[in-house]
N, C-alpha and C. Protein backbone atom coordinates (compact mmCIF):
# COMPACT_ATOMS: atom_id res chain seq x y z
N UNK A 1 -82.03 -15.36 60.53
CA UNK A 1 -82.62 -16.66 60.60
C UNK A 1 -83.45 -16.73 61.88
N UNK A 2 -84.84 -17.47 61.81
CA UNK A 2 -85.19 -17.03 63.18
C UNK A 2 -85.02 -18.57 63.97
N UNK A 3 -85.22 -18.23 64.95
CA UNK A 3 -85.04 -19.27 66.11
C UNK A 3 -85.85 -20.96 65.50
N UNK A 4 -86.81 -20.91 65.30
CA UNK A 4 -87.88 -21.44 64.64
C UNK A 4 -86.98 -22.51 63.44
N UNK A 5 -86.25 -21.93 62.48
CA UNK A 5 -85.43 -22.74 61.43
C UNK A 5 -84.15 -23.27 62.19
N UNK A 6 -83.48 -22.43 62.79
CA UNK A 6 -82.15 -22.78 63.40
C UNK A 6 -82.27 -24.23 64.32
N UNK A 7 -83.20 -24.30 65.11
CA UNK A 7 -83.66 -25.29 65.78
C UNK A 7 -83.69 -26.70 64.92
N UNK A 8 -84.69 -26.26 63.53
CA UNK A 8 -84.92 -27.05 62.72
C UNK A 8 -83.54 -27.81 62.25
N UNK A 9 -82.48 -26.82 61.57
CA UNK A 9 -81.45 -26.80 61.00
C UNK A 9 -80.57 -27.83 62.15
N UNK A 10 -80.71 -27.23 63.36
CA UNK A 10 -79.66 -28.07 64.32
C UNK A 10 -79.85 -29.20 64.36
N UNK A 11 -81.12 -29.42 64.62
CA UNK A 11 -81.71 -30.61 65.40
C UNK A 11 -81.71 -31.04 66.78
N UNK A 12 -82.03 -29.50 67.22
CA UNK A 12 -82.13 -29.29 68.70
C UNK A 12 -83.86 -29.59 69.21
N UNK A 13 -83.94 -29.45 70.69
CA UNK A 13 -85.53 -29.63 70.89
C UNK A 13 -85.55 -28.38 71.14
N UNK A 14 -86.83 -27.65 71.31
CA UNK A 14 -87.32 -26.36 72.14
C UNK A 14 -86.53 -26.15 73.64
N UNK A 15 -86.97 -27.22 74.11
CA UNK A 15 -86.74 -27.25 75.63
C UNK A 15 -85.26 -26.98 75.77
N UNK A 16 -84.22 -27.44 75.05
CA UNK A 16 -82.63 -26.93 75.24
C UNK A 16 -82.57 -26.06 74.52
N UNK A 17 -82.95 -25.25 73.49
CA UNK A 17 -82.97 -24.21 72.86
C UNK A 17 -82.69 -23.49 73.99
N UNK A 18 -84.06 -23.32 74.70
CA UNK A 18 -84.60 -22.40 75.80
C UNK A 18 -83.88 -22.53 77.10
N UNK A 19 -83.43 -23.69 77.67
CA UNK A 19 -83.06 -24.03 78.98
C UNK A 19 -82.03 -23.55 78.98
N UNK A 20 -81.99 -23.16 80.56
CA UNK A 20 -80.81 -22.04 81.48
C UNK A 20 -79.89 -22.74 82.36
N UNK A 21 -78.69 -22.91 81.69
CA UNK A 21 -77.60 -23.31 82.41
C UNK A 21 -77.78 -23.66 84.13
N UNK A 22 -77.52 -24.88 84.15
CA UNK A 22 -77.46 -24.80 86.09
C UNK A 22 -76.34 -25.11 86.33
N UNK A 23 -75.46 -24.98 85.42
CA UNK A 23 -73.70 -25.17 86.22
C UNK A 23 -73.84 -24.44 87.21
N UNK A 24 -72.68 -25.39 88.41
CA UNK A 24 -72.43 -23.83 89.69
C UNK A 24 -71.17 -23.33 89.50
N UNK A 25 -71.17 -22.10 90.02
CA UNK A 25 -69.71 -21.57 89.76
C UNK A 25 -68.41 -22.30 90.41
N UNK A 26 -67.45 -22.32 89.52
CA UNK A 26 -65.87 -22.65 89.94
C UNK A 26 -65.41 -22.06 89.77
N UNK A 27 -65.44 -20.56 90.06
CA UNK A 27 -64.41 -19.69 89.93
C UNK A 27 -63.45 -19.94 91.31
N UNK A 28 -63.91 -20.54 92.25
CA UNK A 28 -63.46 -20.60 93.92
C UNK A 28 -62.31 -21.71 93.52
N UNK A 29 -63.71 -22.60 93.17
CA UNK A 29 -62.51 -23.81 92.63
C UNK A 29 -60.39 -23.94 91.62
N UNK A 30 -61.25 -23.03 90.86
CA UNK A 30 -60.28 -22.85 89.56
C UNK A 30 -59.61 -22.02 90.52
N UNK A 31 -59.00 -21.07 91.26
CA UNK A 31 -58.44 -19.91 91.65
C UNK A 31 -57.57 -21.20 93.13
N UNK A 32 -58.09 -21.92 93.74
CA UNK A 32 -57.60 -22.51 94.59
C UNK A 32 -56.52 -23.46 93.64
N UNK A 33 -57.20 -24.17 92.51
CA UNK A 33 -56.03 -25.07 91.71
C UNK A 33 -54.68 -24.35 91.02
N UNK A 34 -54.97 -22.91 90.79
CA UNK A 34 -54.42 -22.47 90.48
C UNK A 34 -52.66 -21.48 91.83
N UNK A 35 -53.60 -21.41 92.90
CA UNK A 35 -52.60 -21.35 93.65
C UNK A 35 -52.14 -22.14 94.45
N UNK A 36 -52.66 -23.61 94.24
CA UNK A 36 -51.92 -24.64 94.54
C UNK A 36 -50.74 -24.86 93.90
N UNK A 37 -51.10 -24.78 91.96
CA UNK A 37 -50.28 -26.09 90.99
C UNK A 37 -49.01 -23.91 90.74
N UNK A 38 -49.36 -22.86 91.31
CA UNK A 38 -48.44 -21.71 91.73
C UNK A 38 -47.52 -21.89 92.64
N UNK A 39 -47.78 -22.57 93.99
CA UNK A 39 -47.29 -22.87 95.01
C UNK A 39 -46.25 -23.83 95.40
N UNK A 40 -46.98 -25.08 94.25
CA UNK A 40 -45.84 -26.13 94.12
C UNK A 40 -46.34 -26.83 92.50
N UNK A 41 -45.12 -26.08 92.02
CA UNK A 41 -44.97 -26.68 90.56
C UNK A 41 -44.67 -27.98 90.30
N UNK A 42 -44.02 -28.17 91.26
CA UNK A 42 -43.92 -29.85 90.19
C UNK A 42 -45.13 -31.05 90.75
N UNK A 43 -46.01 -30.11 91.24
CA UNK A 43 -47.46 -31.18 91.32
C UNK A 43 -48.22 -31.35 90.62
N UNK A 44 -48.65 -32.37 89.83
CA UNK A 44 -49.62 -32.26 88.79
C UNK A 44 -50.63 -32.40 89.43
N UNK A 45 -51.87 -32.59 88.28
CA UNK A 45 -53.09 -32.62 88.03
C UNK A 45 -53.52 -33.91 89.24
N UNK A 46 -53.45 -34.62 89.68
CA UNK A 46 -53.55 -36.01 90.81
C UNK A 46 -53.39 -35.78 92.00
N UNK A 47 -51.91 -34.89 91.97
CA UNK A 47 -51.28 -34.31 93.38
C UNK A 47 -52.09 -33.89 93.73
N UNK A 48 -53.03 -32.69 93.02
CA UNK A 48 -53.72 -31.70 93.37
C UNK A 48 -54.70 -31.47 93.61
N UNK A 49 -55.76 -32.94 92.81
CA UNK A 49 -56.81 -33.85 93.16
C UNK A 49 -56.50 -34.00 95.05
N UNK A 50 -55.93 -35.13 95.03
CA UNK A 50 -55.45 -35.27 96.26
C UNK A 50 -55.74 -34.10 97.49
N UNK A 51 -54.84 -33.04 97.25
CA UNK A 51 -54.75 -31.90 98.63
C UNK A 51 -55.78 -30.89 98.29
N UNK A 52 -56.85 -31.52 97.08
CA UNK A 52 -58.58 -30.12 97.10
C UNK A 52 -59.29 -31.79 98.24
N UNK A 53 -59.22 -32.70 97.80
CA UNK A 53 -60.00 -33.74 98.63
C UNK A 53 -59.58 -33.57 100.04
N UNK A 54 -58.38 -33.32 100.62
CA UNK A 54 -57.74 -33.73 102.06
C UNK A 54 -58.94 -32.26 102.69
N UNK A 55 -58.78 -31.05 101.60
CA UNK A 55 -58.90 -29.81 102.18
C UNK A 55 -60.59 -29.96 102.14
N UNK A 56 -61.41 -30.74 101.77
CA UNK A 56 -62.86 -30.97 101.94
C UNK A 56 -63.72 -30.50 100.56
N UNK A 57 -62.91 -30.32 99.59
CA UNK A 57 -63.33 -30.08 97.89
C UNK A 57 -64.33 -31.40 97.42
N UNK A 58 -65.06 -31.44 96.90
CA UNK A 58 -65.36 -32.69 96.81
C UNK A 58 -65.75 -32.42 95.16
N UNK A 59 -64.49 -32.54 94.44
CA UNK A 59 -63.98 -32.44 92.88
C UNK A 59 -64.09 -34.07 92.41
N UNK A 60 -64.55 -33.73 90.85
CA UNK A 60 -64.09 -35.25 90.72
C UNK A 60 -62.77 -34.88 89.74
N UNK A 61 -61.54 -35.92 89.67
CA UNK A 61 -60.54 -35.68 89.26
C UNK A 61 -60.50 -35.39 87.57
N UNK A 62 -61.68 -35.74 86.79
CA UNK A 62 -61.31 -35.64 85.51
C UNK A 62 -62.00 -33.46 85.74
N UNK A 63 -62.64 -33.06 86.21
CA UNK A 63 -62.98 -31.57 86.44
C UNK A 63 -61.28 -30.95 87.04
N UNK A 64 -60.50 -31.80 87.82
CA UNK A 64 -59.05 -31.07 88.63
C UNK A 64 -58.69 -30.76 86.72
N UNK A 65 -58.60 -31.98 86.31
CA UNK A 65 -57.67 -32.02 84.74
C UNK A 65 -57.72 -30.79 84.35
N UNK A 66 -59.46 -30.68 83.37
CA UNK A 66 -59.95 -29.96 82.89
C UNK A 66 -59.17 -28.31 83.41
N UNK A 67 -59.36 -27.75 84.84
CA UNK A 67 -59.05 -26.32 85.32
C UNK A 67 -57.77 -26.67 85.22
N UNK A 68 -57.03 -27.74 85.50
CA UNK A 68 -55.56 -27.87 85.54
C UNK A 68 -54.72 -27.02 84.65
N UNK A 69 -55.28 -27.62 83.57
CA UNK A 69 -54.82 -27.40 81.80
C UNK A 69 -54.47 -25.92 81.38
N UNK A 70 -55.72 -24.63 82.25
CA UNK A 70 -55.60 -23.41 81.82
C UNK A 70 -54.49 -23.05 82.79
């Protein structure tokens, strides 16, 4: 199928067809939540919000959830 129908089919525009991700990486992020919610288990997802903000993270808490979860 070429690009040309699929577009059609989706009901996508060109421009997001084509356009290149500008997420930034959280791998730093995700690896710190992860040896936090390692470190002290019975902290959830809020706790942990909390001590990435004290430590100068500037996360918003529904993104802590999201990495929380894996």
């Amino acid at each position: 199928m070429s690009v040309r129908k699929a577009i059609e089919l989706g009901q996508f525009s060109h421009g997001g067809w084509y356009a290149k991700s500008q997420a930034r990486d959280q791998s730093a992020l995700r690896l710190r939540i992860r040896e936090i919610a390692h470190a002290r288990p019975r902290f959830g997802y809020q706790r942990i919000h909390v001590m990435l903000r004290r430590e100068g993270w500037n996360v918003n808490r529904k993104r802590v959830y999201r990495w929380y979860r894996f």
